[in-house]
N, C-alpha and C. Protein backbone atom coordinates (compact mmCIF):
# COMPACT_ATOMS: atom_id res chain seq x y z
N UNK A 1 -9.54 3.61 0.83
CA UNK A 1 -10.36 2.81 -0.05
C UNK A 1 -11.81 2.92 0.43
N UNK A 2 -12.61 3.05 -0.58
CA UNK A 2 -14.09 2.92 -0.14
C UNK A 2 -15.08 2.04 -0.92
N UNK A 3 -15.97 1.20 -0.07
CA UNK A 3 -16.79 0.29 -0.64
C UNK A 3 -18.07 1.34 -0.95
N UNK A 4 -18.42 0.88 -2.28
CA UNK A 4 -19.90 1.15 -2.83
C UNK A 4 -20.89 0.35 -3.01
N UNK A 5 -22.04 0.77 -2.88
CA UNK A 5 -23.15 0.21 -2.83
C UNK A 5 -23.96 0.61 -3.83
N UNK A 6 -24.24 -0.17 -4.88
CA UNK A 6 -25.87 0.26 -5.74
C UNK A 6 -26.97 -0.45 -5.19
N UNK A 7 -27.52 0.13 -4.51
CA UNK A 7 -28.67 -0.57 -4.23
C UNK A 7 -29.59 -1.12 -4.70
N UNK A 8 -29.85 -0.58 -6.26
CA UNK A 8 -30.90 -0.66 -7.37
C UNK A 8 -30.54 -2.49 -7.82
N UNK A 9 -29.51 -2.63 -7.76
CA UNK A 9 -28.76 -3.54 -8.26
C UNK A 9 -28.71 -4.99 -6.95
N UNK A 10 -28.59 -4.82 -5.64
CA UNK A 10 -29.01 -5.82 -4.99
C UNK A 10 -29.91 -6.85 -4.93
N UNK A 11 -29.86 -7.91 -4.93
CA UNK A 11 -31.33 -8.50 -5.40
C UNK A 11 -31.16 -9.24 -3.74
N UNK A 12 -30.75 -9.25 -2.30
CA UNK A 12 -30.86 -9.91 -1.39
C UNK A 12 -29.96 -11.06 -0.99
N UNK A 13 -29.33 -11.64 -1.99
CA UNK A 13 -28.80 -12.84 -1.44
C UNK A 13 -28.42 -13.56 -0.57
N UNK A 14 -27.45 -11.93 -0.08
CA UNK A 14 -26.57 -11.90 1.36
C UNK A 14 -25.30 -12.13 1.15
N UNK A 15 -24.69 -13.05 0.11
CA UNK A 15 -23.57 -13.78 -0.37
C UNK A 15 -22.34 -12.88 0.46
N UNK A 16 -22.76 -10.93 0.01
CA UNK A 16 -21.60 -10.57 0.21
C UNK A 16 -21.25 -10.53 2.02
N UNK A 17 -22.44 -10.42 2.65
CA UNK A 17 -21.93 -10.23 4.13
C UNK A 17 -21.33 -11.52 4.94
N UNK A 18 -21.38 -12.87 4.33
CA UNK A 18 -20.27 -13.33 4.74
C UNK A 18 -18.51 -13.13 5.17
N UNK A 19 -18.34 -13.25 3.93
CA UNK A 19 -16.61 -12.41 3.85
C UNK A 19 -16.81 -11.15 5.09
N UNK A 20 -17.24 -10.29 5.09
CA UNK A 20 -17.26 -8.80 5.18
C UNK A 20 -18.38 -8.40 6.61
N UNK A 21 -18.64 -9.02 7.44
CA UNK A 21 -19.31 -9.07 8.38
C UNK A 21 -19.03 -7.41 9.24
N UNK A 22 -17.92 -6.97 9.30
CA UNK A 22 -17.90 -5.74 9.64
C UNK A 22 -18.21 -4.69 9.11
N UNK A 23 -18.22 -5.14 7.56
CA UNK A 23 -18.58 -3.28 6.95
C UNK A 23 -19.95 -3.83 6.18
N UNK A 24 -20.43 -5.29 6.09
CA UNK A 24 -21.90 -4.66 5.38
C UNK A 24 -22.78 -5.58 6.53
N UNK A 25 -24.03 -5.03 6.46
CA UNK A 25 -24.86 -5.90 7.72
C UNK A 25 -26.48 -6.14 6.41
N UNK A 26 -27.45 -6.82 7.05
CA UNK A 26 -28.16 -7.19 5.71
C UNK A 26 -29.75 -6.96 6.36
N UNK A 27 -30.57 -6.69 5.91
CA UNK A 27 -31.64 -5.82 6.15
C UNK A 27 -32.71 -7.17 6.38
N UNK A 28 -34.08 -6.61 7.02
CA UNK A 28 -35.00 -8.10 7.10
C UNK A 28 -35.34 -8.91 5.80
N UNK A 29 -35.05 -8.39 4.88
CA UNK A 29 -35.31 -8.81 3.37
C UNK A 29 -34.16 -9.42 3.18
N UNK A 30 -33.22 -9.35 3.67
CA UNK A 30 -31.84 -9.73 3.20
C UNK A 30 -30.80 -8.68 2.15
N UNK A 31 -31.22 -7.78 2.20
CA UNK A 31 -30.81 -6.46 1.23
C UNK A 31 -29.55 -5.72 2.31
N UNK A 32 -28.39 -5.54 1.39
CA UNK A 32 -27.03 -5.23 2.18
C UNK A 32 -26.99 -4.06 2.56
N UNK A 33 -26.55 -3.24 3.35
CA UNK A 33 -26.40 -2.31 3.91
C UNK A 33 -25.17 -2.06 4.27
N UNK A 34 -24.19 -1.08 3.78
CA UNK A 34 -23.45 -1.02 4.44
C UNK A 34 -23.04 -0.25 5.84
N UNK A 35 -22.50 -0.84 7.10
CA UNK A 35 -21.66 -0.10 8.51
C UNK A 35 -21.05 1.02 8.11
N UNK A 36 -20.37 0.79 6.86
CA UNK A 36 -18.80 1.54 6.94
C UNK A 36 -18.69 1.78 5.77
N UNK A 37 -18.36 3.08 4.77
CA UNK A 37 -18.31 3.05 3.51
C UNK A 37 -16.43 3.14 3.16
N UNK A 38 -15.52 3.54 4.08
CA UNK A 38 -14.51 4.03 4.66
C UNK A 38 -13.43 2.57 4.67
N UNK A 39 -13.19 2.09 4.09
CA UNK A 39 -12.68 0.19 4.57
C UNK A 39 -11.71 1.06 5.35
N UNK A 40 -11.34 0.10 6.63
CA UNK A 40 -10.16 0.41 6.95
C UNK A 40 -8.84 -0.60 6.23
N UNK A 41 -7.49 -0.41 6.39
CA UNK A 41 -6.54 -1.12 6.07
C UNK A 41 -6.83 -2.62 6.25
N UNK A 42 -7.14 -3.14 7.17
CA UNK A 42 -6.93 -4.39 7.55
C UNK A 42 -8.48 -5.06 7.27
N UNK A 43 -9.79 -4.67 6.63
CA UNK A 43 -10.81 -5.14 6.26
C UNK A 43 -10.62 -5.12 4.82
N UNK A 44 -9.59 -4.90 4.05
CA UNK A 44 -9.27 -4.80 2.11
C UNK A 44 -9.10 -5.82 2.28
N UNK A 45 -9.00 -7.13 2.28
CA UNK A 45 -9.02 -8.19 1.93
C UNK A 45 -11.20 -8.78 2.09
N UNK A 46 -11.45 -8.18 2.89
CA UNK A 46 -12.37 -9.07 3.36
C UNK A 46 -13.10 -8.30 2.15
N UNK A 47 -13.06 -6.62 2.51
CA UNK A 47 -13.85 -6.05 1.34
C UNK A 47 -13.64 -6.74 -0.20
N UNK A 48 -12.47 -7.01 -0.73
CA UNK A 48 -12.54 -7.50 -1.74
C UNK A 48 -13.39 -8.65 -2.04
N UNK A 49 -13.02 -9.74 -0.76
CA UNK A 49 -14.07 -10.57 -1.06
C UNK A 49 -15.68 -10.48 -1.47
N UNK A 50 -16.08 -9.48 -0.68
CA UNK A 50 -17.07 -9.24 -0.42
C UNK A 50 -17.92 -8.82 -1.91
N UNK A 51 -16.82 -8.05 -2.20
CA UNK A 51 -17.23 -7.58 -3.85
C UNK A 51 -17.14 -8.84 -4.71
N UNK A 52 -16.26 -9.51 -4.76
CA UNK A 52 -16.16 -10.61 -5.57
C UNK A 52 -17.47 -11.76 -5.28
N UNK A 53 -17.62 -11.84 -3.94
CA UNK A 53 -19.07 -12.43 -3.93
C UNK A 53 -20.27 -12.20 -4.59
N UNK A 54 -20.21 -11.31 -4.80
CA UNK A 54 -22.05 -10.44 -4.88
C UNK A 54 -22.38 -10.85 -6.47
N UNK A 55 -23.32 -11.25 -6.86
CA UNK A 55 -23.69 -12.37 -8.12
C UNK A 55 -23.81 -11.04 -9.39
N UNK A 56 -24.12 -9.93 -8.57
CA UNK A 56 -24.90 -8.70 -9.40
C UNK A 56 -24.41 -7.01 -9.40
N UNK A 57 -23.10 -7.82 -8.70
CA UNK A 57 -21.97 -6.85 -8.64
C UNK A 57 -22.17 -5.43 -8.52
N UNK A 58 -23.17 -5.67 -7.03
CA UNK A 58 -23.70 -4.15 -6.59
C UNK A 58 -23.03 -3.90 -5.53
N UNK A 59 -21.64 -3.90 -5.85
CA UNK A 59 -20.16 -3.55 -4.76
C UNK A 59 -19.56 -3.35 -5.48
N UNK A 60 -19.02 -2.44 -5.42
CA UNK A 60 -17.56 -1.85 -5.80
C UNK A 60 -16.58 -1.38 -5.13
N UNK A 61 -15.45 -1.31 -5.34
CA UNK A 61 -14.46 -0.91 -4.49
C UNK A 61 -13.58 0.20 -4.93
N UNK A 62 -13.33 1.47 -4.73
CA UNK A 62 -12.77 2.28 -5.06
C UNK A 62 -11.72 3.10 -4.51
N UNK A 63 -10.52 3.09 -4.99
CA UNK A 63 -9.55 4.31 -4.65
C UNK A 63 -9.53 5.61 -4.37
């Protein structure tokens, strides 16, 4: 599984690096970045959250 990022689409919030503290980290602006584009097995839950957080749904999660 791999998490995506649009960046165009971030507006800062941060919302998503709660949940997801290992695969996205958040820039001095507050703009997400992801660690890891790669989820491992046992971060698909957090990744999901993470996507489900984001107000502007600049995460995706893909097979």
């Amino acid at each position: 599984m791999k998490l995506l990022l649009d960046s165009t689409r971030c507006q800062g919030y941060g919302l998503c690096q709660e949940p997801a503290p290992e695969l996205i980290d958040l820039d001095e602006w507050g703009y997400a970045r992801l660690r890891e584009t790669t989820v491992p097995d046992d971060a698909a839950e957090a990744a999901a959250a993470a996507v489900a957080a984001c107000p502007n749904s600049a995460l995706k999660l893909v097979k």
